[in-house]
PDB file of N, CA and C in Angstrom:
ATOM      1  N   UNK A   1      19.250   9.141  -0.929  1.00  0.00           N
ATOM      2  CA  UNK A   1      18.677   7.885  -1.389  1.00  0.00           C
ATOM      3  C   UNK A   1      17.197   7.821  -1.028  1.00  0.00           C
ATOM      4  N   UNK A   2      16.352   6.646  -1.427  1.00  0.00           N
ATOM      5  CA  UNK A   2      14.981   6.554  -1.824  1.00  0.00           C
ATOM      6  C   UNK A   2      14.887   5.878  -0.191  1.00  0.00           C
ATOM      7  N   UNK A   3      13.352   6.360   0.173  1.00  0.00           N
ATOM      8  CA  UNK A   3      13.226   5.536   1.204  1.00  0.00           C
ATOM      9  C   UNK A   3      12.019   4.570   0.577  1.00  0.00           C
ATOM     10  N   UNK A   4      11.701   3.440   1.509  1.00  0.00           N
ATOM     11  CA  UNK A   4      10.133   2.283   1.699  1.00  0.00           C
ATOM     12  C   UNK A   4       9.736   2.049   2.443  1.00  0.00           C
ATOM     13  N   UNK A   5       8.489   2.269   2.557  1.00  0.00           N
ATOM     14  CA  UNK A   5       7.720   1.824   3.710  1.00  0.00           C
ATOM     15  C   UNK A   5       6.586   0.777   3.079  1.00  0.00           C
ATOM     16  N   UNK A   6       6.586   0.025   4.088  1.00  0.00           N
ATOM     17  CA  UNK A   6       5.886  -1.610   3.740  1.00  0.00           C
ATOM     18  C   UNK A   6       4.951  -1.818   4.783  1.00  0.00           C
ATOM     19  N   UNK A   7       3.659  -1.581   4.083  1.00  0.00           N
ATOM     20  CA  UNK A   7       2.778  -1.822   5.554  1.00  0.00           C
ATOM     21  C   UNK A   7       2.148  -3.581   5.443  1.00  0.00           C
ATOM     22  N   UNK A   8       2.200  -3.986   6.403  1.00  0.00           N
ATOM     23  CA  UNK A   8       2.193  -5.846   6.539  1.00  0.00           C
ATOM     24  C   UNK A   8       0.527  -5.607   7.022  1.00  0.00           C
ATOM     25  N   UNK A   9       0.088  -6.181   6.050  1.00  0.00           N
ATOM     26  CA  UNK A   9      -1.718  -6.341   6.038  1.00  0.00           C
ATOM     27  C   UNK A   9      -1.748  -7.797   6.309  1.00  0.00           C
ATOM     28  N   UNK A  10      -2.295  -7.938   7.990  1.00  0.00           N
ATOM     29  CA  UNK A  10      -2.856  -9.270   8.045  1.00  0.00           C
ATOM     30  C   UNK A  10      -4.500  -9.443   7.337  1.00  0.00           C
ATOM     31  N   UNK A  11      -4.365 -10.742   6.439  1.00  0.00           N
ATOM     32  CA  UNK A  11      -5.632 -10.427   6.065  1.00  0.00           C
ATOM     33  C   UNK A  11      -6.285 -12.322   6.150  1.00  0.00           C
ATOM     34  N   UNK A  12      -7.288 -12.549   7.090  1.00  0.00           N
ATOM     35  CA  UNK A  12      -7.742 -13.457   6.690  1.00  0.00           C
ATOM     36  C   UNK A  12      -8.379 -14.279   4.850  1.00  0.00           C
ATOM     37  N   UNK A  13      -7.636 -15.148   4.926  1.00  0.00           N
ATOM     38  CA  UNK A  13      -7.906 -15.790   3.623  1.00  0.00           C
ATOM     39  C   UNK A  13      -9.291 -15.331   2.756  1.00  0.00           C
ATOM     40  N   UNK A  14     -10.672 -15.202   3.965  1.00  0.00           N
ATOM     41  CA  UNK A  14     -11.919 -15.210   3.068  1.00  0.00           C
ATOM     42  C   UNK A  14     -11.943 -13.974   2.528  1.00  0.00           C
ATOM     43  N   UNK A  15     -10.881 -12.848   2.620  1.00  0.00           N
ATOM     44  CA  UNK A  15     -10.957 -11.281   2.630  1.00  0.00           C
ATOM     45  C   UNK A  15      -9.678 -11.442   1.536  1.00  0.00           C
ATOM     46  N   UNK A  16      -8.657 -12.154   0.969  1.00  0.00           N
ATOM     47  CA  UNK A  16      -7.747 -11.773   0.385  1.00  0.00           C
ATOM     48  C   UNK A  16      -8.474 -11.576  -1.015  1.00  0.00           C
ATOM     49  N   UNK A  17      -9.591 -11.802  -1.412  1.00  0.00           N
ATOM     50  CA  UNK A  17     -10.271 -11.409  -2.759  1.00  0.00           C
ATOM     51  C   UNK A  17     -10.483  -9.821  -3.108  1.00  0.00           C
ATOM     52  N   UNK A  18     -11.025  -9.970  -1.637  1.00  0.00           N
ATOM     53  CA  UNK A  18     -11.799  -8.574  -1.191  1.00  0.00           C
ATOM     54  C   UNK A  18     -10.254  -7.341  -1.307  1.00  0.00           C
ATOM     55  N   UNK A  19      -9.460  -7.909  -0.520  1.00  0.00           N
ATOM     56  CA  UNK A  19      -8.486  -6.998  -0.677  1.00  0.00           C
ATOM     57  C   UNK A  19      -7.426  -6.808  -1.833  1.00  0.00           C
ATOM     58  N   UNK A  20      -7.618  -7.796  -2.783  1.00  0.00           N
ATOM     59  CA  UNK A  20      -7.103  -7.178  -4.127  1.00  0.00           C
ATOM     60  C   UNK A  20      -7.883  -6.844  -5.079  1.00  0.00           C
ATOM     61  N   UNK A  21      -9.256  -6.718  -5.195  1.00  0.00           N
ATOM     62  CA  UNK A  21      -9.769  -6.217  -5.759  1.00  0.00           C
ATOM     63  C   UNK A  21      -9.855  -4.606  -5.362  1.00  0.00           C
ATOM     64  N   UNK A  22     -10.077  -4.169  -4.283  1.00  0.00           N
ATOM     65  CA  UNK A  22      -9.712  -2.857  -3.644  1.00  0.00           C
ATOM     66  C   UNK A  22      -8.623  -2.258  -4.284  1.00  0.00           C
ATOM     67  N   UNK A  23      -7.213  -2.984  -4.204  1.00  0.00           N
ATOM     68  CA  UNK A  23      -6.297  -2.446  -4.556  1.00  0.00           C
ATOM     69  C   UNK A  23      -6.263  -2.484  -6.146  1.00  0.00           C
ATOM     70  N   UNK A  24      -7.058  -3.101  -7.018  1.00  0.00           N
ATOM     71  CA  UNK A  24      -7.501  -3.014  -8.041  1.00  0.00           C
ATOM     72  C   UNK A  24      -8.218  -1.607  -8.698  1.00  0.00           C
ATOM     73  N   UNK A  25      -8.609  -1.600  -7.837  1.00  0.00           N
ATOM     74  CA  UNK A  25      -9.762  -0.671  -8.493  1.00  0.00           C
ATOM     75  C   UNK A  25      -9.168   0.720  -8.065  1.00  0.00           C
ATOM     76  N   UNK A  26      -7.721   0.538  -6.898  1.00  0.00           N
ATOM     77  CA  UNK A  26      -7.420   2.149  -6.736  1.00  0.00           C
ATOM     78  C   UNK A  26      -6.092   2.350  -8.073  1.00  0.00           C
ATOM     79  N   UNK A  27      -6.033   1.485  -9.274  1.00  0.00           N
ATOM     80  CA  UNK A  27      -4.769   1.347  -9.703  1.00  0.00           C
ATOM     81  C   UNK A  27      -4.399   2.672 -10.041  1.00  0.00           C
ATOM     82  N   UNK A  28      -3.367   3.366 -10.175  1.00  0.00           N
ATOM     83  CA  UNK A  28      -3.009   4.360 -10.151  1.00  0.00           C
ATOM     84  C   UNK A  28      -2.996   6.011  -9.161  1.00  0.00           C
ATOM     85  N   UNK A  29      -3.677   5.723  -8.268  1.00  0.00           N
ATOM     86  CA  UNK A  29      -4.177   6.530  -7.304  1.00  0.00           C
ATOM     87  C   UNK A  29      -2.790   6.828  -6.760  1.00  0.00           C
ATOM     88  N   UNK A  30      -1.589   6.569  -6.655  1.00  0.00           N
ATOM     89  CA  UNK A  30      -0.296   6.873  -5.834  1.00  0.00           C
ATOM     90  C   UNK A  30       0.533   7.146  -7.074  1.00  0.00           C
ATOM     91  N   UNK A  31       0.681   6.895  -8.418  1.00  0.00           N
ATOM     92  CA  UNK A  31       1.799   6.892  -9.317  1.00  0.00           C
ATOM     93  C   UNK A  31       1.861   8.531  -9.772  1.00  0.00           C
ATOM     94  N   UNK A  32       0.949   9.032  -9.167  1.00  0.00           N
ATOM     95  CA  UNK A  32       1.023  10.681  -9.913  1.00  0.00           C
ATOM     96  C   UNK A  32       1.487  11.591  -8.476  1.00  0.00           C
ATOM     97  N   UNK A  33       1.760  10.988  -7.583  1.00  0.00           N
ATOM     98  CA  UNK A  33       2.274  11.598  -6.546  1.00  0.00           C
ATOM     99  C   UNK A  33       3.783  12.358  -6.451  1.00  0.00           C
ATOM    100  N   UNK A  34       3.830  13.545  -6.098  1.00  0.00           N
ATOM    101  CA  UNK A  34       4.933  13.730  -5.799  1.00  0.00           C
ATOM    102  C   UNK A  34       5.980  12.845  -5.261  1.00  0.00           C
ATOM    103  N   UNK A  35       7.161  12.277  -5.613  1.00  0.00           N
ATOM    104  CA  UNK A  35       8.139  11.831  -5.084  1.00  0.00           C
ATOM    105  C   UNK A  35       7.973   9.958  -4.994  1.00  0.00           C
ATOM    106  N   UNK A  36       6.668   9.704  -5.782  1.00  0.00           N
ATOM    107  CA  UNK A  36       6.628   8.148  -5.810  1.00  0.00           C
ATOM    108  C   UNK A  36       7.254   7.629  -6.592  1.00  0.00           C
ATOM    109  N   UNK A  37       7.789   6.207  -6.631  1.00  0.00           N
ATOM    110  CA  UNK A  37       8.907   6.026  -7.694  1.00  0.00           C
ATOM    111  C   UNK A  37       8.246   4.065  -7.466  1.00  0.00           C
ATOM    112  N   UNK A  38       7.821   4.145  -6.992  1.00  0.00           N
ATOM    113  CA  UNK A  38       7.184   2.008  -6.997  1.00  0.00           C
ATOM    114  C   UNK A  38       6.638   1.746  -5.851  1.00  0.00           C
ATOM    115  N   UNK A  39       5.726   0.955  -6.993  1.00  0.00           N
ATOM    116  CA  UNK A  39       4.670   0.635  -5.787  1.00  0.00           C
ATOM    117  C   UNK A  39       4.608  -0.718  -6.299  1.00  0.00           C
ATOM    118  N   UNK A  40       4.209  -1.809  -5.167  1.00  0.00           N
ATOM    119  CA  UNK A  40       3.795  -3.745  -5.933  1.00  0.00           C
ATOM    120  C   UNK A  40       3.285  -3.851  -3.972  1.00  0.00           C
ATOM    121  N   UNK A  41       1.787  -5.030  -4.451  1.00  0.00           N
ATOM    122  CA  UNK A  41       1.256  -5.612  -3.909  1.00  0.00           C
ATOM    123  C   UNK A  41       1.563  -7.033  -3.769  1.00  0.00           C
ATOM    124  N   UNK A  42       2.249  -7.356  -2.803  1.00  0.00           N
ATOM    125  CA  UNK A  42       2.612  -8.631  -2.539  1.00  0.00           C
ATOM    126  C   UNK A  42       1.579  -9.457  -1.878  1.00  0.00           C
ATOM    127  N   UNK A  43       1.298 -10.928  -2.803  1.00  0.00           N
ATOM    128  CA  UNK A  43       0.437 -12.097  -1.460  1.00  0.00           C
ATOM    129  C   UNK A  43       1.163 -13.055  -1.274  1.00  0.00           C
ATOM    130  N   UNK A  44       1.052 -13.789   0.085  1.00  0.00           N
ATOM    131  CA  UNK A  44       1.611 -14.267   0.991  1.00  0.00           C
ATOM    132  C   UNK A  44       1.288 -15.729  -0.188  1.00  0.00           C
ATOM    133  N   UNK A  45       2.262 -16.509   0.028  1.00  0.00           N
ATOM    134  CA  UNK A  45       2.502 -17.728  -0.807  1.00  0.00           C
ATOM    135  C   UNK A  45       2.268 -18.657  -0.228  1.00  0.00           C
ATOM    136  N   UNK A  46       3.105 -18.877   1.121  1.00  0.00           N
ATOM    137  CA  UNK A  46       2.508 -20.179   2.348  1.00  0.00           C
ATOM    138  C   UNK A  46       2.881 -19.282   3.560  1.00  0.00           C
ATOM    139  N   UNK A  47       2.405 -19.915   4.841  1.00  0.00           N
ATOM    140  CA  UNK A  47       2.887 -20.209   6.147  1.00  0.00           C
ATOM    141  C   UNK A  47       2.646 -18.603   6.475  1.00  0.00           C
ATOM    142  N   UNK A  48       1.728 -17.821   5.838  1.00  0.00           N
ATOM    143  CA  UNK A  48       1.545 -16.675   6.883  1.00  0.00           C
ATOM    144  C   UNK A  48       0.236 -15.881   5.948  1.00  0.00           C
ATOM    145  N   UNK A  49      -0.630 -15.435   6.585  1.00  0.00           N
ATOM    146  CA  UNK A  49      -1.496 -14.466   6.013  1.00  0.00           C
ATOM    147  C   UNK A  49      -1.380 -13.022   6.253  1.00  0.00           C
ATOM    148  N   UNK A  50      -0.076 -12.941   6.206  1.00  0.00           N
ATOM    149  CA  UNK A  50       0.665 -10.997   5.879  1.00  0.00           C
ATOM    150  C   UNK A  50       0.331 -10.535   4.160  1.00  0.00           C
ATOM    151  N   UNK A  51       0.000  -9.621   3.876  1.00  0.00           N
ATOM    152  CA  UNK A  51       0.438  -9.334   2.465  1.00  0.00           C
ATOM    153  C   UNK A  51       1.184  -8.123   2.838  1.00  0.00           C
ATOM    154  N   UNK A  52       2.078  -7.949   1.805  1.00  0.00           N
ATOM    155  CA  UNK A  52       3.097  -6.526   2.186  1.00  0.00           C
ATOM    156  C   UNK A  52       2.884  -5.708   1.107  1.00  0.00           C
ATOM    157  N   UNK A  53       2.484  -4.096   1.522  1.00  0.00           N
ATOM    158  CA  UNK A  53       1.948  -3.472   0.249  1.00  0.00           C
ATOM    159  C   UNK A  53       3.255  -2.256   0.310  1.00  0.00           C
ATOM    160  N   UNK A  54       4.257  -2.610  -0.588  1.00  0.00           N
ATOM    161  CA  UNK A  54       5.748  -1.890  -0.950  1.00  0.00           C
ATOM    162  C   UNK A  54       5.647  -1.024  -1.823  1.00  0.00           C
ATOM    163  N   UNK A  55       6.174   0.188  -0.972  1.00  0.00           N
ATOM    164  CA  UNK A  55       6.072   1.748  -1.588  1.00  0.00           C
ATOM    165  C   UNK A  55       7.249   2.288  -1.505  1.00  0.00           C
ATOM    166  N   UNK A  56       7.341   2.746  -2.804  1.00  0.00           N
ATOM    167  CA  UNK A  56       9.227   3.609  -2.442  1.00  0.00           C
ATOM    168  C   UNK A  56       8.896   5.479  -2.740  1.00  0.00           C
ATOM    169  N   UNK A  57       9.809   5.439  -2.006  1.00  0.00           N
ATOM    170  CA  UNK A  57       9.434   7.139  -2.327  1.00  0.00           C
ATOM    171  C   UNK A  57      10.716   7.724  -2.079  1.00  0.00           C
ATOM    172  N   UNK A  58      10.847   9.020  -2.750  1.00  0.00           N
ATOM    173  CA  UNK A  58      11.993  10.256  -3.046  1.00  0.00           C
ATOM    174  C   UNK A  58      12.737  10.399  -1.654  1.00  0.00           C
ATOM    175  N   UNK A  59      11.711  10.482  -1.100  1.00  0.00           N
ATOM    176  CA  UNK A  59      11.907  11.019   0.651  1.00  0.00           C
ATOM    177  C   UNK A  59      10.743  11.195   1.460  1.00  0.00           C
ATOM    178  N   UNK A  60      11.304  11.010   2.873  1.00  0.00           N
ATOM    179  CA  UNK A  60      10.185  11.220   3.831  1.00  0.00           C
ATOM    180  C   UNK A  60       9.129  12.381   3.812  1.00  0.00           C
ATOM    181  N   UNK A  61       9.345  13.393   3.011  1.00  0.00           N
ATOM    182  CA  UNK A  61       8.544  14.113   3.475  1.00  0.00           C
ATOM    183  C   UNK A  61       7.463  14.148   2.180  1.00  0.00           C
ATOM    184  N   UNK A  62       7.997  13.689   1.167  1.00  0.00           N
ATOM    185  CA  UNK A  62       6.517  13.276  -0.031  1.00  0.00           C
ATOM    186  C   UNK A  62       6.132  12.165   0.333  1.00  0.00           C
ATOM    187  N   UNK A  63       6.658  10.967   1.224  1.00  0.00           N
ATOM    188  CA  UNK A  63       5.577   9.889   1.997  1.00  0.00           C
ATOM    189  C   UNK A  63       4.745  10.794   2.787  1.00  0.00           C
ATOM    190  N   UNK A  64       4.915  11.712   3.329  1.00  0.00           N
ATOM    191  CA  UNK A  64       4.127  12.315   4.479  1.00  0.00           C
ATOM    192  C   UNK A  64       3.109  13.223   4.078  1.00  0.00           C
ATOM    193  N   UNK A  65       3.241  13.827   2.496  1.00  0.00           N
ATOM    194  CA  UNK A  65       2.417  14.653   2.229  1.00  0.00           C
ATOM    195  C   UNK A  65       1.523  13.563   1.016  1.00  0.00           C
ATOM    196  N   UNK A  66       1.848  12.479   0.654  1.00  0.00           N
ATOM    197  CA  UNK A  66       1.232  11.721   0.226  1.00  0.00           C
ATOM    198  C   UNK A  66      -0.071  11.035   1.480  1.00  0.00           C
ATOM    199  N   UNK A  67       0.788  10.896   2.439  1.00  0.00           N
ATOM    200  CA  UNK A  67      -0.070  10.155   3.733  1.00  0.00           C
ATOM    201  C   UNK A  67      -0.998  11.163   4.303  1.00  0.00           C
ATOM    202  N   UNK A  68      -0.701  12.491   4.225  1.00  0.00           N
ATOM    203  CA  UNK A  68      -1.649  13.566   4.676  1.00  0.00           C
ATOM    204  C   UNK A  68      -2.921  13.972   3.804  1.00  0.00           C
ATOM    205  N   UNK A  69      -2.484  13.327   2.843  1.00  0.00           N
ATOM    206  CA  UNK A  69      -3.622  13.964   1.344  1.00  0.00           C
ATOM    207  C   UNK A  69      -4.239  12.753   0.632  1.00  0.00           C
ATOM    208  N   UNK A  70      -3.596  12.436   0.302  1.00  0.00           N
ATOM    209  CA  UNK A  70      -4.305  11.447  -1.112  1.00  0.00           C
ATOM    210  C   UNK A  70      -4.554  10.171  -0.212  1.00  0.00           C
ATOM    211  N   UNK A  71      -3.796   9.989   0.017  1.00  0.00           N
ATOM    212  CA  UNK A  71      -4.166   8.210   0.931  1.00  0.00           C
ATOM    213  C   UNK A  71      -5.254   8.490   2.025  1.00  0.00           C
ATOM    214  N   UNK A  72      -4.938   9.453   2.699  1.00  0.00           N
ATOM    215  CA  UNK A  72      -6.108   9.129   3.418  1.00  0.00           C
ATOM    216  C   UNK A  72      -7.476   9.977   2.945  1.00  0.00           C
ATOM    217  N   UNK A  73      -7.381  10.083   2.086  1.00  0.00           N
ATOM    218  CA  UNK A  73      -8.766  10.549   1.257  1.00  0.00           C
ATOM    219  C   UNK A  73      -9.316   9.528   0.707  1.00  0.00           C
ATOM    220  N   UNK A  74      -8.199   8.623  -0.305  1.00  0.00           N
ATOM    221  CA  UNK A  74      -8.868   7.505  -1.163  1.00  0.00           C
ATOM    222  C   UNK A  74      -9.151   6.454  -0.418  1.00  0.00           C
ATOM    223  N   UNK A  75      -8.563   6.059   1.365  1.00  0.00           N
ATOM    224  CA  UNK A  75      -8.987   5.254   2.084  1.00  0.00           C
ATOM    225  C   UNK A  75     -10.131   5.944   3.310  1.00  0.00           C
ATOM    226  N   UNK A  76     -10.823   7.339   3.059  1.00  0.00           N
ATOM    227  CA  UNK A  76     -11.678   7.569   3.433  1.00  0.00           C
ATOM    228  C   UNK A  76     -12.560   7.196   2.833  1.00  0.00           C
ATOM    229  N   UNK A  77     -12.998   6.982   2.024  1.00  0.00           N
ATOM    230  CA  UNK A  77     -14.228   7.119   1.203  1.00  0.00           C
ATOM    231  C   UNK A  77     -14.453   6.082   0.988  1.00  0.00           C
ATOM    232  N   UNK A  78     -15.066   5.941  -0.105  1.00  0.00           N
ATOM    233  CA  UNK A  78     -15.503   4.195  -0.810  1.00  0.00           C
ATOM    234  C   UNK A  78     -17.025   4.083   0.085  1.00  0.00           C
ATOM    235  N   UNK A  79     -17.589   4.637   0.456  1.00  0.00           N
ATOM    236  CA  UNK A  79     -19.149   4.441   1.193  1.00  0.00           C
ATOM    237  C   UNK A  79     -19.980   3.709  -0.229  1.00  0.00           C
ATOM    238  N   UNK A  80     -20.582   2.864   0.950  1.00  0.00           N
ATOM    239  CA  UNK A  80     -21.662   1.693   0.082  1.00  0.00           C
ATOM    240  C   UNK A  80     -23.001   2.498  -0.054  1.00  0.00           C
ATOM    241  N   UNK A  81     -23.679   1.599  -1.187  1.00  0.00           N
ATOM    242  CA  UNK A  81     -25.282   2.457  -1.397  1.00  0.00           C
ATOM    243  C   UNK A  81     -25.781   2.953  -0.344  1.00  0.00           C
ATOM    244  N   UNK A  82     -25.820   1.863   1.057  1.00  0.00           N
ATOM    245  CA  UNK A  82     -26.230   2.640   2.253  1.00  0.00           C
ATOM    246  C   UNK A  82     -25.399   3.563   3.123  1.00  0.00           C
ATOM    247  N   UNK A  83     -24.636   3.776   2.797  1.00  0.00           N
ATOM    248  CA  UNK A  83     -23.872   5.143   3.679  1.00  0.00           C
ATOM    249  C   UNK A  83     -23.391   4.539   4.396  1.00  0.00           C
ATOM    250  N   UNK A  84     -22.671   3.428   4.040  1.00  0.00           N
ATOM    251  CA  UNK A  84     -21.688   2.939   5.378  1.00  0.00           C
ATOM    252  C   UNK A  84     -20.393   2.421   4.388  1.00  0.00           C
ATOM    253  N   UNK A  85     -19.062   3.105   5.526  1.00  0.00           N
ATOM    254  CA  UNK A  85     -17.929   2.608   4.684  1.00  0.00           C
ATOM    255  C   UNK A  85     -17.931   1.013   5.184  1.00  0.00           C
ATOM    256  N   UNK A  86     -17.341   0.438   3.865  1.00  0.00           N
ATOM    257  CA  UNK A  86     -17.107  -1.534   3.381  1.00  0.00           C
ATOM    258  C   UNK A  86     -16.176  -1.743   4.984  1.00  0.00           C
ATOM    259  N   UNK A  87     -16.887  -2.660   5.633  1.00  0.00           N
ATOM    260  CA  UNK A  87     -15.705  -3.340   6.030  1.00  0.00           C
ATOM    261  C   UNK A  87     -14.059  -3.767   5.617  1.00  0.00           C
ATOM    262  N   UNK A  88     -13.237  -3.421   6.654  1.00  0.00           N
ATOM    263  CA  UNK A  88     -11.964  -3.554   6.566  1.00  0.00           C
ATOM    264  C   UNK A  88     -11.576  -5.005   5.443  1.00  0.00           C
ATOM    265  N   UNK A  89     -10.432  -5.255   4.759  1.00  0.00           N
ATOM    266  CA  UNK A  89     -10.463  -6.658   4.114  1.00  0.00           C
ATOM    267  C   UNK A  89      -9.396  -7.300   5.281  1.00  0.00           C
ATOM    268  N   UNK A  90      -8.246  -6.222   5.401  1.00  0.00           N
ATOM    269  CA  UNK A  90      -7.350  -6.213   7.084  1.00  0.00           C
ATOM    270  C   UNK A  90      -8.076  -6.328   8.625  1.00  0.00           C
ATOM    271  N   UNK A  91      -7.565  -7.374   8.736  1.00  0.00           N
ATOM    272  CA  UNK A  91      -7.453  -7.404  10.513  1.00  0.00           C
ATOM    273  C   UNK A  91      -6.772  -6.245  11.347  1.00  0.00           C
ATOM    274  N   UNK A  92      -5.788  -6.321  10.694  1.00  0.00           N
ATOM    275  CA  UNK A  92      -4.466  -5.398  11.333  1.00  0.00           C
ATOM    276  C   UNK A  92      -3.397  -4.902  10.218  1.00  0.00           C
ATOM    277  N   UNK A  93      -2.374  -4.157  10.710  1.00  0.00           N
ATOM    278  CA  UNK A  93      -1.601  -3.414   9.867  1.00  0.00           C
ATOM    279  C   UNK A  93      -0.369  -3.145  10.877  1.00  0.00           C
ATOM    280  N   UNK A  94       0.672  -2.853   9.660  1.00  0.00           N
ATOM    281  CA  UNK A  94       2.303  -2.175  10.768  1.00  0.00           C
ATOM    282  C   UNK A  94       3.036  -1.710   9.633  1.00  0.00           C
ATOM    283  N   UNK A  95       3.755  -0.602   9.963  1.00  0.00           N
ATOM    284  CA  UNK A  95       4.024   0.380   8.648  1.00  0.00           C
ATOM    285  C   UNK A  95       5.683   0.047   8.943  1.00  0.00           C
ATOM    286  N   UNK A  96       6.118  -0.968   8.226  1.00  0.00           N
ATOM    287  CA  UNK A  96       7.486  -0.324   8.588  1.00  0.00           C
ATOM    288  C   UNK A  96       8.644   0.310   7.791  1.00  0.00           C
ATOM    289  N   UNK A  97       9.483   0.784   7.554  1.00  0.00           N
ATOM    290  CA  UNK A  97      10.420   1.817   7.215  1.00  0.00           C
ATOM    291  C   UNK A  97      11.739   1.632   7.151  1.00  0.00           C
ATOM    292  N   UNK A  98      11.779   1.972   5.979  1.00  0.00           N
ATOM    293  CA  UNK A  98      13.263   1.322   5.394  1.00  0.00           C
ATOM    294  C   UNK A  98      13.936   2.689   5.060  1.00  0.00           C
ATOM    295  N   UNK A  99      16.038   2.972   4.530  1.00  0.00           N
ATOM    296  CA  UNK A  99      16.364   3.318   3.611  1.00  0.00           C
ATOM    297  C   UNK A  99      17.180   3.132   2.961  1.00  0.00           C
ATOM    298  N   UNK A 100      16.881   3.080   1.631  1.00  0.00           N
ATOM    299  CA  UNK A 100      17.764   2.204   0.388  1.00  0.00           C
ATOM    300  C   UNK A 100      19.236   2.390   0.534  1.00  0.00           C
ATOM    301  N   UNK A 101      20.034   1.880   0.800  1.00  0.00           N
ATOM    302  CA  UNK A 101      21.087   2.194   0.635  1.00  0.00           C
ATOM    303  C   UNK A 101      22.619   1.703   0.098  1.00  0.00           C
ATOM    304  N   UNK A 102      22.105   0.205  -0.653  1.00  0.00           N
ATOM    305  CA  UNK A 102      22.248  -0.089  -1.821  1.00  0.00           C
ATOM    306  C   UNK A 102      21.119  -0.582  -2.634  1.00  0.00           C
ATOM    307  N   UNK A 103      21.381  -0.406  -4.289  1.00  0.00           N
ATOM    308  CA  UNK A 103      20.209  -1.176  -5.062  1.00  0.00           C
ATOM    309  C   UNK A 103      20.927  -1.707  -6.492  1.00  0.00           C
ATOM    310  N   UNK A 104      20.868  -2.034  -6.742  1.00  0.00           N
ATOM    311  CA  UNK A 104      21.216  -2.632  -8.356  1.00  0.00           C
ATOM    312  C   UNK A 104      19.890  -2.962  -9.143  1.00  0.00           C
ATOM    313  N   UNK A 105      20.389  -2.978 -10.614  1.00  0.00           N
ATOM    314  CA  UNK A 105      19.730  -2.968 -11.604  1.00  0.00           C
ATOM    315  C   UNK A 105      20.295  -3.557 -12.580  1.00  0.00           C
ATOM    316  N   UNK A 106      18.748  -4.405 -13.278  1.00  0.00           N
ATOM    317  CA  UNK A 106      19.500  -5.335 -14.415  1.00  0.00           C
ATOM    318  C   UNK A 106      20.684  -5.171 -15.596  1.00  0.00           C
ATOM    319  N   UNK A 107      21.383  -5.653 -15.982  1.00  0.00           N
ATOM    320  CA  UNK A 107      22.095  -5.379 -16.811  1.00  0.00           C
ATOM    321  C   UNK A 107      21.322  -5.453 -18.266  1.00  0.00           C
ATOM    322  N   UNK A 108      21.256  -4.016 -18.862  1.00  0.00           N
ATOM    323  CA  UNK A 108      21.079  -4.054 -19.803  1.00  0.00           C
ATOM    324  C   UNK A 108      21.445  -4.790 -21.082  1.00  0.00           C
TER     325      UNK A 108
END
């Protein structure tokens, strides 16, 4: 079965622009990955400034070669005209880890 990992982005309110436009502009950067199968950016509705950014994948070890390569390349970079990477839109972060082990699907 598929595993998810959900990393919980605290993000102050004046930064939640900042941080979906980011995730805007990387659209597709994970869907050509080995072993990715869904990805959705969740924002917090009331009573908490978490957003949860939900990733499913084949198995642990294409999260890991996804996390070794592409992610942290496309979250290396991004340097501004002056040679400095953008401030964080996150305060903080926590990766946590799921595996599917039931799921259903709409009835056709």
């Amino acid at each position: 079965m598929s595993i998810v990992k959900i990393n919980v982005l605290t993000v102050p309110s004046e930064q939640r622009e900042v941080l979906e436009q980011r995730f805007a502009a990387r659209a597709g950067a994970v869907e050509n990955s080995d072993g990715f199968e869904w990805f959705e950016l969740l924002r917090p509705v009331e009573g908490t400034d978490q957003y949860l950014v939900y990733t499913r994948w084949r198995s642990e070890a294409d999260f890991e070669a996804w996390m070794s390569t592409t992610m942290r390349a496309s979250h290396g970079g991004g340097d501004s005209a002056e040679g400095e990477r953008p401030k964080p839109a996150a305060t903080g972060s926590t990766l946590w880890s799921f595996e599917v082990v039931q799921q259903a699907a709409p009835k056709a």
